[in-house]
C-alpha atoms as a PDB file:
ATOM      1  CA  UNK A   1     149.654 -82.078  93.493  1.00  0.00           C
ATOM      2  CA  UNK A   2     152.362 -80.249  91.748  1.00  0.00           C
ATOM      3  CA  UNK A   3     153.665 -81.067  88.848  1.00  0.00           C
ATOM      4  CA  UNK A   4     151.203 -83.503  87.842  1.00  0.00           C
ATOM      5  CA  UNK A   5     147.826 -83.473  86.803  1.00  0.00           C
ATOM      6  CA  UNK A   6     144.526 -86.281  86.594  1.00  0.00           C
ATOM      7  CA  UNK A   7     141.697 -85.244  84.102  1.00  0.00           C
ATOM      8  CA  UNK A   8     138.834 -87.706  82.649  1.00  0.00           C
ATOM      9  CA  UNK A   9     140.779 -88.837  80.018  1.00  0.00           C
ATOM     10  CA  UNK A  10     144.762 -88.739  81.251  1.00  0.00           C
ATOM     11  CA  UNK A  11     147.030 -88.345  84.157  1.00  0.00           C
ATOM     12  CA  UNK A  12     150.524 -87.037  83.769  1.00  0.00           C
ATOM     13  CA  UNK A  13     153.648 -85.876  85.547  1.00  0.00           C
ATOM     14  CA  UNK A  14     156.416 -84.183  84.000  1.00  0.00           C
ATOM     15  CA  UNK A  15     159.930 -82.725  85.970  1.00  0.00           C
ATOM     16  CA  UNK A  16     163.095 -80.743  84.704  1.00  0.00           C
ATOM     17  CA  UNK A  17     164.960 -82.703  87.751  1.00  0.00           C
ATOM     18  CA  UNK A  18     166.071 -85.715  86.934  1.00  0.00           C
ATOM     19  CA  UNK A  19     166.922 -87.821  89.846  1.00  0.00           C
ATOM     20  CA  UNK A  20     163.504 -86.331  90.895  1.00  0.00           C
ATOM     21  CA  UNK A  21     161.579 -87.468  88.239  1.00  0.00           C
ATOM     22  CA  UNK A  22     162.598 -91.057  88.929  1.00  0.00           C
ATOM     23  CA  UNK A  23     162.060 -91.153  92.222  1.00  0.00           C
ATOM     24  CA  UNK A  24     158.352 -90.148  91.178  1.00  0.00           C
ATOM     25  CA  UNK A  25     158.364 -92.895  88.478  1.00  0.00           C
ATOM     26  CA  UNK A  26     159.464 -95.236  91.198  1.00  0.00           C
ATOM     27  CA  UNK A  27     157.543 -94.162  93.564  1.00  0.00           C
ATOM     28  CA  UNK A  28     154.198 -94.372  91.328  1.00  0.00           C
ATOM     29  CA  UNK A  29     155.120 -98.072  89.964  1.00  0.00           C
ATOM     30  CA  UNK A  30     154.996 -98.856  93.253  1.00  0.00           C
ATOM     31  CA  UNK A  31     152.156 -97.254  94.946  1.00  0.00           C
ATOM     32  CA  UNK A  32     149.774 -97.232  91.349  1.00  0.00           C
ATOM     33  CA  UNK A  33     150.945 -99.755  89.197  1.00  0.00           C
ATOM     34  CA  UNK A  34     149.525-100.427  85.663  1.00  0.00           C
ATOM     35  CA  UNK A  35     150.852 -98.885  82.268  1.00  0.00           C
ATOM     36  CA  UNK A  36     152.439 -95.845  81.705  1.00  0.00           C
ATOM     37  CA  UNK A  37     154.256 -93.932  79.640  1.00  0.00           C
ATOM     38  CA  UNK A  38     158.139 -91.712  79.784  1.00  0.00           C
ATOM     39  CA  UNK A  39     159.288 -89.595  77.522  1.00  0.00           C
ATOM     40  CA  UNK A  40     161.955 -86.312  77.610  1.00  0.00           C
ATOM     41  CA  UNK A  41     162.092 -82.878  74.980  1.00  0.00           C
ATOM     42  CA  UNK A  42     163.675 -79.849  75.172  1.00  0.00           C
ATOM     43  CA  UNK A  43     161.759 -77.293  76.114  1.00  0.00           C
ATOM     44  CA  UNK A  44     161.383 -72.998  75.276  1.00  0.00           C
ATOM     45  CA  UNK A  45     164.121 -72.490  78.336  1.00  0.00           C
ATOM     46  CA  UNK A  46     166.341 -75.045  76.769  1.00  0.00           C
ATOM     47  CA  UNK A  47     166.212 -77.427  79.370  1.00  0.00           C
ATOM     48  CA  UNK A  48     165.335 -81.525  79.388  1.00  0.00           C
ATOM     49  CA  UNK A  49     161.813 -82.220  80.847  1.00  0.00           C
ATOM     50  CA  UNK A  50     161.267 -85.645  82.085  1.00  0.00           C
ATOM     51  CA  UNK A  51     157.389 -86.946  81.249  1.00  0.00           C
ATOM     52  CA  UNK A  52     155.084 -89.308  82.892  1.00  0.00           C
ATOM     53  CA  UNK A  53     152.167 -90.208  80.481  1.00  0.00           C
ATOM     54  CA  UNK A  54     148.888 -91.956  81.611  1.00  0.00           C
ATOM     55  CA  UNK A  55     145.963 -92.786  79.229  1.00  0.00           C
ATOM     56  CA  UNK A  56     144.850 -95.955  80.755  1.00  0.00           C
ATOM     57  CA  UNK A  57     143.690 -94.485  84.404  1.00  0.00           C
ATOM     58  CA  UNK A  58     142.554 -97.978  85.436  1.00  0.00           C
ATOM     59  CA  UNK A  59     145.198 -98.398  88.677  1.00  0.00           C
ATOM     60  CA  UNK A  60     145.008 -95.005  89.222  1.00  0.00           C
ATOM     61  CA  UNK A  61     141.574 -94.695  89.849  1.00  0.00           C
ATOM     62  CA  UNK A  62     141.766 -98.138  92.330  1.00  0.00           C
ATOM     63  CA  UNK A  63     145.012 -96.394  93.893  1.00  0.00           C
ATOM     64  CA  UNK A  64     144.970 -94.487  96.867  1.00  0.00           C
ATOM     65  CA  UNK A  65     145.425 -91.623  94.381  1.00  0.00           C
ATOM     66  CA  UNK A  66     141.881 -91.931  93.206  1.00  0.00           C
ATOM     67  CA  UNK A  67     140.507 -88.839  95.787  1.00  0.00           C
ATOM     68  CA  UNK A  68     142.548 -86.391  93.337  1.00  0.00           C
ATOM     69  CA  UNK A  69     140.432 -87.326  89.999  1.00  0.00           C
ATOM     70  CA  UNK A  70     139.456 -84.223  88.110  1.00  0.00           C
ATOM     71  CA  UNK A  71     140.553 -81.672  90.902  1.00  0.00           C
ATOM     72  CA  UNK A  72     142.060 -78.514  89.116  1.00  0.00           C
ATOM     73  CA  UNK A  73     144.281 -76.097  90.887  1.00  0.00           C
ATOM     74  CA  UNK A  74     141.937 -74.361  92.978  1.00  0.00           C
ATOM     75  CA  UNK A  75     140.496 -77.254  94.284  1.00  0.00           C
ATOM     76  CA  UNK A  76     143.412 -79.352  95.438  1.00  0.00           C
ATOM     77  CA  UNK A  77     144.162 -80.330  98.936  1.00  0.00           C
ATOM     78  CA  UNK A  78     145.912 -82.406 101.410  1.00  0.00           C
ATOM     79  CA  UNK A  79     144.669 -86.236 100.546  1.00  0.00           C
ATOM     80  CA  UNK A  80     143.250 -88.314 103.450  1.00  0.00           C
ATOM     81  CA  UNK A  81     145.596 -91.067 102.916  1.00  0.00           C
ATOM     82  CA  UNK A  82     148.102 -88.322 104.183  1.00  0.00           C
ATOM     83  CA  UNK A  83     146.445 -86.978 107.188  1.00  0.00           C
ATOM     84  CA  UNK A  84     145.566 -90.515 108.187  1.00  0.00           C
ATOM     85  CA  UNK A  85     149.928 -91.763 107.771  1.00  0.00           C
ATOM     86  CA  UNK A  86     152.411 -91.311 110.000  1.00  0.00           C
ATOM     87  CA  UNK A  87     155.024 -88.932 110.226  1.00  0.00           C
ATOM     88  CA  UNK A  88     157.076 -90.832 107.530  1.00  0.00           C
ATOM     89  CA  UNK A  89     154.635 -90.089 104.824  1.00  0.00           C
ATOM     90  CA  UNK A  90     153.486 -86.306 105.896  1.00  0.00           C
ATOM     91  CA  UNK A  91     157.410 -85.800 105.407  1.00  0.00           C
ATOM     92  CA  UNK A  92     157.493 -87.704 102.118  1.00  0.00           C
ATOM     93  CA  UNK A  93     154.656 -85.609 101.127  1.00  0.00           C
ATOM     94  CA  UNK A  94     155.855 -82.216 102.334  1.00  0.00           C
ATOM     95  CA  UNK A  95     159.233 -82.679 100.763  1.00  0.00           C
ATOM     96  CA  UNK A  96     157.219 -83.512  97.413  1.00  0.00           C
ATOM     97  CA  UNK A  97     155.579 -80.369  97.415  1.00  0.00           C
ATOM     98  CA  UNK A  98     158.323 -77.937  98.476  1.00  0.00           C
ATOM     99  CA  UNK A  99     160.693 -79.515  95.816  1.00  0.00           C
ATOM    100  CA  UNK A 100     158.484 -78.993  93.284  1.00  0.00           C
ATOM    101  CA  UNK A 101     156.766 -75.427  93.769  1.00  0.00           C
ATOM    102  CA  UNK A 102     158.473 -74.199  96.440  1.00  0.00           C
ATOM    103  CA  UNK A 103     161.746 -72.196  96.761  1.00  0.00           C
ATOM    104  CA  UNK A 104     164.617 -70.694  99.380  1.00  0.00           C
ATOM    105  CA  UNK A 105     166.474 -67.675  99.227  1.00  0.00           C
ATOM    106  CA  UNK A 106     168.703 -65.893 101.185  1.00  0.00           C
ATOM    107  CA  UNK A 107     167.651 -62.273 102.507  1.00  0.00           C
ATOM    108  CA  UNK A 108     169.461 -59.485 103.541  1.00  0.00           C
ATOM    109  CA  UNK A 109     170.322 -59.126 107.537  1.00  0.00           C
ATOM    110  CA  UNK A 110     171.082 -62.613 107.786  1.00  0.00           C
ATOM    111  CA  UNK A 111     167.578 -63.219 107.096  1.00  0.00           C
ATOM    112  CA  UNK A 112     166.510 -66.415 105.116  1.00  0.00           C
ATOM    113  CA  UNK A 113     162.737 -67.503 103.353  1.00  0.00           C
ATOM    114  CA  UNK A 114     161.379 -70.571 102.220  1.00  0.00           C
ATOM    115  CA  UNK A 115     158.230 -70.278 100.619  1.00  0.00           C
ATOM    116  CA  UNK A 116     155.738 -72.724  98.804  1.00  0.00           C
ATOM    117  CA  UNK A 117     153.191 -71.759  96.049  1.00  0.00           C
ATOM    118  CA  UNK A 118     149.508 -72.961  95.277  1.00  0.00           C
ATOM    119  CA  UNK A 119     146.533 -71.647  93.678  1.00  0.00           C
ATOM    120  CA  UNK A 120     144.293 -73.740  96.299  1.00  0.00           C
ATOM    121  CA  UNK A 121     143.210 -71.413  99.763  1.00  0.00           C
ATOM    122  CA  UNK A 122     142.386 -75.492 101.384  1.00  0.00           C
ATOM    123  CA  UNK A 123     146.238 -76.976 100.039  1.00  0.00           C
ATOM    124  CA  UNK A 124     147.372 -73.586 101.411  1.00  0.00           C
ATOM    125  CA  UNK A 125     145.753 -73.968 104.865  1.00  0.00           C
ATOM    126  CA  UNK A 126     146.380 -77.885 104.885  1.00  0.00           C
ATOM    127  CA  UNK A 127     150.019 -77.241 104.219  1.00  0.00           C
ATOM    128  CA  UNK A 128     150.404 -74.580 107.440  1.00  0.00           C
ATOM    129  CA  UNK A 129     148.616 -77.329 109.296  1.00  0.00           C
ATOM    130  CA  UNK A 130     150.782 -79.820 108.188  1.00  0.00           C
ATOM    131  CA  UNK A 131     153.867 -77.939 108.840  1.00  0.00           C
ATOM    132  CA  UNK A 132     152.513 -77.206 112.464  1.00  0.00           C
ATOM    133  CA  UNK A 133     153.125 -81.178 113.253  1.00  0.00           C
ATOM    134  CA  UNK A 134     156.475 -80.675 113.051  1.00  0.00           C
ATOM    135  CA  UNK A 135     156.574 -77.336 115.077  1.00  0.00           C
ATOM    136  CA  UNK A 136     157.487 -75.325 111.399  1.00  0.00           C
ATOM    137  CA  UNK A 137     155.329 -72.115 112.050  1.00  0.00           C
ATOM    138  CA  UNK A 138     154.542 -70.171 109.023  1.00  0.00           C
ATOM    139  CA  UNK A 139     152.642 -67.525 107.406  1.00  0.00           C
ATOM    140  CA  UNK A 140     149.984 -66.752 104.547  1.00  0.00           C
ATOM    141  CA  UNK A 141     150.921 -64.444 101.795  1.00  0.00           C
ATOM    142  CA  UNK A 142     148.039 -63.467  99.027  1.00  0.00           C
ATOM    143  CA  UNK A 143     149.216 -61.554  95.946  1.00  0.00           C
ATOM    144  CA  UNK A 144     146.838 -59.989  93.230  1.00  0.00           C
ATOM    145  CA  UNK A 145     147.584 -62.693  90.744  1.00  0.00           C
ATOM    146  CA  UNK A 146     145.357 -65.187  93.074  1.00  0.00           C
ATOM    147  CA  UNK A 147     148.679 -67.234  93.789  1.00  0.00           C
ATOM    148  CA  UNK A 148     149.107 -67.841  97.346  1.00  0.00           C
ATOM    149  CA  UNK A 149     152.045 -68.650  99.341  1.00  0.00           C
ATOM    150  CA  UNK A 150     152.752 -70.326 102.241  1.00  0.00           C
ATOM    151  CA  UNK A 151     155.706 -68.728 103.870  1.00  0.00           C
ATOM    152  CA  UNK A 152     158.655 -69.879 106.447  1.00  0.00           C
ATOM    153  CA  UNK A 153     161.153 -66.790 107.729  1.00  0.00           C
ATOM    154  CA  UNK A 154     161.715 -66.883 111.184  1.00  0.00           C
ATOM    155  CA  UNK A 155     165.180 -68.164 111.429  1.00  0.00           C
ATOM    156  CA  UNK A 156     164.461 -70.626 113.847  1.00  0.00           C
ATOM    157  CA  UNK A 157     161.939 -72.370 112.092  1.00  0.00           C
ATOM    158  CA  UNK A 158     163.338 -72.455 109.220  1.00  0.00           C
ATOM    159  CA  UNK A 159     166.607 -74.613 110.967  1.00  0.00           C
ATOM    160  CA  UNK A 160     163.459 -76.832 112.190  1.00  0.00           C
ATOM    161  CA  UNK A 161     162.163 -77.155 108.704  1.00  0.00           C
ATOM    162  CA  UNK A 162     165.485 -77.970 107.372  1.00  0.00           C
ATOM    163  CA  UNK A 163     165.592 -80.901 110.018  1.00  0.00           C
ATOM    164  CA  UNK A 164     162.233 -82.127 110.397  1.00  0.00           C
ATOM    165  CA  UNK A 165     160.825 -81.916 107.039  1.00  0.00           C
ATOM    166  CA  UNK A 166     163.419 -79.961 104.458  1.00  0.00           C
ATOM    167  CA  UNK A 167     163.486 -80.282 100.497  1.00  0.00           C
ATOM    168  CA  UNK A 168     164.962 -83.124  98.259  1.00  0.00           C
ATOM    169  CA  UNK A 169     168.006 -82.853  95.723  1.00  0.00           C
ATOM    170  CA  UNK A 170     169.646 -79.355  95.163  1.00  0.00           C
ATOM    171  CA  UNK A 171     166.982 -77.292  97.055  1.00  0.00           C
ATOM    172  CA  UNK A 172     167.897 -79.281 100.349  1.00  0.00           C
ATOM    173  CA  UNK A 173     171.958 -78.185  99.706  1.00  0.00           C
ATOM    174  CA  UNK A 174     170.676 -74.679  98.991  1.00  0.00           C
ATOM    175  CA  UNK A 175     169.173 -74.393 102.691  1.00  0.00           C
ATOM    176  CA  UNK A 176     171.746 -75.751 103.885  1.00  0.00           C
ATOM    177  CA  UNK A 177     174.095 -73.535 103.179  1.00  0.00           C
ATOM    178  CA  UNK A 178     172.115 -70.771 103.272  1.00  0.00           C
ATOM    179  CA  UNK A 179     171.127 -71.224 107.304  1.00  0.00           C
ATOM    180  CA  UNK A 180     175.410 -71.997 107.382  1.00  0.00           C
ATOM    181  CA  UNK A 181     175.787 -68.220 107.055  1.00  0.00           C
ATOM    182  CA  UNK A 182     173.470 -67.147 109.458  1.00  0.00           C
ATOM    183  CA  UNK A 183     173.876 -66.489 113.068  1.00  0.00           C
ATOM    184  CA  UNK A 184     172.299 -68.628 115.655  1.00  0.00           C
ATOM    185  CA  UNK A 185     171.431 -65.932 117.901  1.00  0.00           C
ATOM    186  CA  UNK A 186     170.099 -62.410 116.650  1.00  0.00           C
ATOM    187  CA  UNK A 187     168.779 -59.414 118.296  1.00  0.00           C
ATOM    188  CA  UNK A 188     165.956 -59.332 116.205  1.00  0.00           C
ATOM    189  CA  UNK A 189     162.205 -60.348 117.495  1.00  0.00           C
ATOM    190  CA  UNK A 190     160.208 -62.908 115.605  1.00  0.00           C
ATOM    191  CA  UNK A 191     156.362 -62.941 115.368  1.00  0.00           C
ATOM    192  CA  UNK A 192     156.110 -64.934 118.106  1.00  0.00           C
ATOM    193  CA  UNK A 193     153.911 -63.426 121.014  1.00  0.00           C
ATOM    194  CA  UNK A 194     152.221 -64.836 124.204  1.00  0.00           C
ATOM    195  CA  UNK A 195     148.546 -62.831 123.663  1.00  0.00           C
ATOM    196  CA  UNK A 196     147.433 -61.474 127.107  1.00  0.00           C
ATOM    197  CA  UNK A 197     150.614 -62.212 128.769  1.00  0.00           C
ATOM    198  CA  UNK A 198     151.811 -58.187 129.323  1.00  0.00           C
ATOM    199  CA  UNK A 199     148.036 -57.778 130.436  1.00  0.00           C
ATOM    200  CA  UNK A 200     147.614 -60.742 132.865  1.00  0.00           C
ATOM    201  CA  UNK A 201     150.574 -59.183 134.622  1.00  0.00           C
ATOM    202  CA  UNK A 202     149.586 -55.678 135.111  1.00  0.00           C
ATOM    203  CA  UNK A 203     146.311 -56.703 136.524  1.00  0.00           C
ATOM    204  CA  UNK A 204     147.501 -59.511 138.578  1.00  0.00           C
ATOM    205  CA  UNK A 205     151.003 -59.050 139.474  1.00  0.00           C
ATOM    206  CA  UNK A 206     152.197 -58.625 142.624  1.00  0.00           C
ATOM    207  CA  UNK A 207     155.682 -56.557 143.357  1.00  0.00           C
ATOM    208  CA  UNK A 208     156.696 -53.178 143.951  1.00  0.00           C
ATOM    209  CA  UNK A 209     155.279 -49.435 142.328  1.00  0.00           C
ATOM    210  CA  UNK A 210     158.877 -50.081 140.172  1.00  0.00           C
ATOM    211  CA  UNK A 211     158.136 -53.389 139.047  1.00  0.00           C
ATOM    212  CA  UNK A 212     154.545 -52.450 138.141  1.00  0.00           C
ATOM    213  CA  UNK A 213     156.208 -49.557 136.541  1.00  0.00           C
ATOM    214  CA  UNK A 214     158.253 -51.133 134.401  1.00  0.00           C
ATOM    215  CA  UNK A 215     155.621 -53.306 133.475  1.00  0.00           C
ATOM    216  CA  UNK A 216     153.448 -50.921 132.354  1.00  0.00           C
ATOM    217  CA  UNK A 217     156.364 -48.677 130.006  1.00  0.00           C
ATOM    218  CA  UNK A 218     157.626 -52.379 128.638  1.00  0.00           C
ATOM    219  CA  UNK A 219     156.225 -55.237 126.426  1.00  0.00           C
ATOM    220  CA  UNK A 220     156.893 -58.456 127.323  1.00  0.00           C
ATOM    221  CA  UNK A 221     154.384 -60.733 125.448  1.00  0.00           C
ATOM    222  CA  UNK A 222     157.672 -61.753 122.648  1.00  0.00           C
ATOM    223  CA  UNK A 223     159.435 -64.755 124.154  1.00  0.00           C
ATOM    224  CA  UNK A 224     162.671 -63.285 122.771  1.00  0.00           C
ATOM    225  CA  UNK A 225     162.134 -60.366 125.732  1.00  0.00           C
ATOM    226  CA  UNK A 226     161.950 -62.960 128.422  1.00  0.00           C
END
């Protein structure tokens, strides 16, 4: 889904993280089974990248990993085996993904981001839904280059990423110590808004010409307000 790929002829997977990369290997040994092939180089940035080779796509095609087959970037999505797991395996999953293509960083105003890239509007979409099981909200980005991002900055859900779902190796350490520096409490007002609410009130309230007053001057559909 990330760093792999399965075509007609060959199936690969190849990370510059080491302890990573074996916990793939492991992981597909287990799960797919049949023959495959490792291998390391250097590569243009000077770093070791770890290799999975496939040519015999036998098990992989009987494997639960078969739905993928031939799907290029564009076209991926969320398997069925995943939506159909339990929590265990959506979290396995998620932290797959976000280790390999996504990213954190540290914002000014004791602001944070984490972020995950795709090329796929449906793995885009099934990732915000999948995210939403474990009460992460997050948004859509679109840039000109067709990549899309899905995108995690309201402080408090990223804290509820971190514990729910979070990344795996150095990534995981990064957020850590990012969300470390940051405040628990801030002035600031997320995205988060009850639609209607400030409406609903107006029309329906009952109180005095001041409350209804200061209804009607302030906006309380944020749940920081209330």
């Amino acid at each position: 889904m990330s760093e792999g790929f399965f075509s007609a002829k060959r199936a690969g997977f190849n990370n510059i993280d080491e302890l990573f990369f074996h916990e793939v290997l492991d992981a597909y040994d287990l799960v797919v089974g049949g023959r495959r092939y490792v291998s390391r180089r250097v590569i243009a940035s000077g770093s070791l990248l770890h290799e999975i080779d496939v040519q015999d796509l036998t098990a992989l095609r009987r494997s639960r990993l078969a739905e993928l087959d031939g799907l290029r970037s564009a076209e991926k999505k969320v398997p069925e085996f995943v939506w159909s797991s339990g929590s265990a395996v959506k979290v396995a999953f998620l932290q797959a993904l976000f280790s390999d293509d996504g990213s954190v960083s540290a914002l000014p105003r004791n602001t944070v981001q984490i972020s995950y890239s795709t090329r796929s509007p449906r793995l885009a979409a099934d990732v915000q839904q999948l995210l939403l099981e474990f009460g992460v909200v997050s948004k859509l980005v679109r840039h000109a280059t067709g990549e899309l991002k899905v995108v995690i900055t309201n402080r408090r859900d990223a804290r509820i990423f971190a514990g729910q779902v979070g990344f795996r190796g150095v990534k995981q350490a990064k957020l850590n110590r990012v969300l470390a520096h940051i405040p628990l409490e801030s002035s600031a007002l997320s995205d988060d808004a009850v639609p209607f609410l400030a409406e609903y009130l107006r029309k329906h309230g009952s109180g005095s010409w001041t409350d209804w007053d200061w209804l009607r001057r302030h906006n309380v559909d944020r749940i920081e307000r209330w």
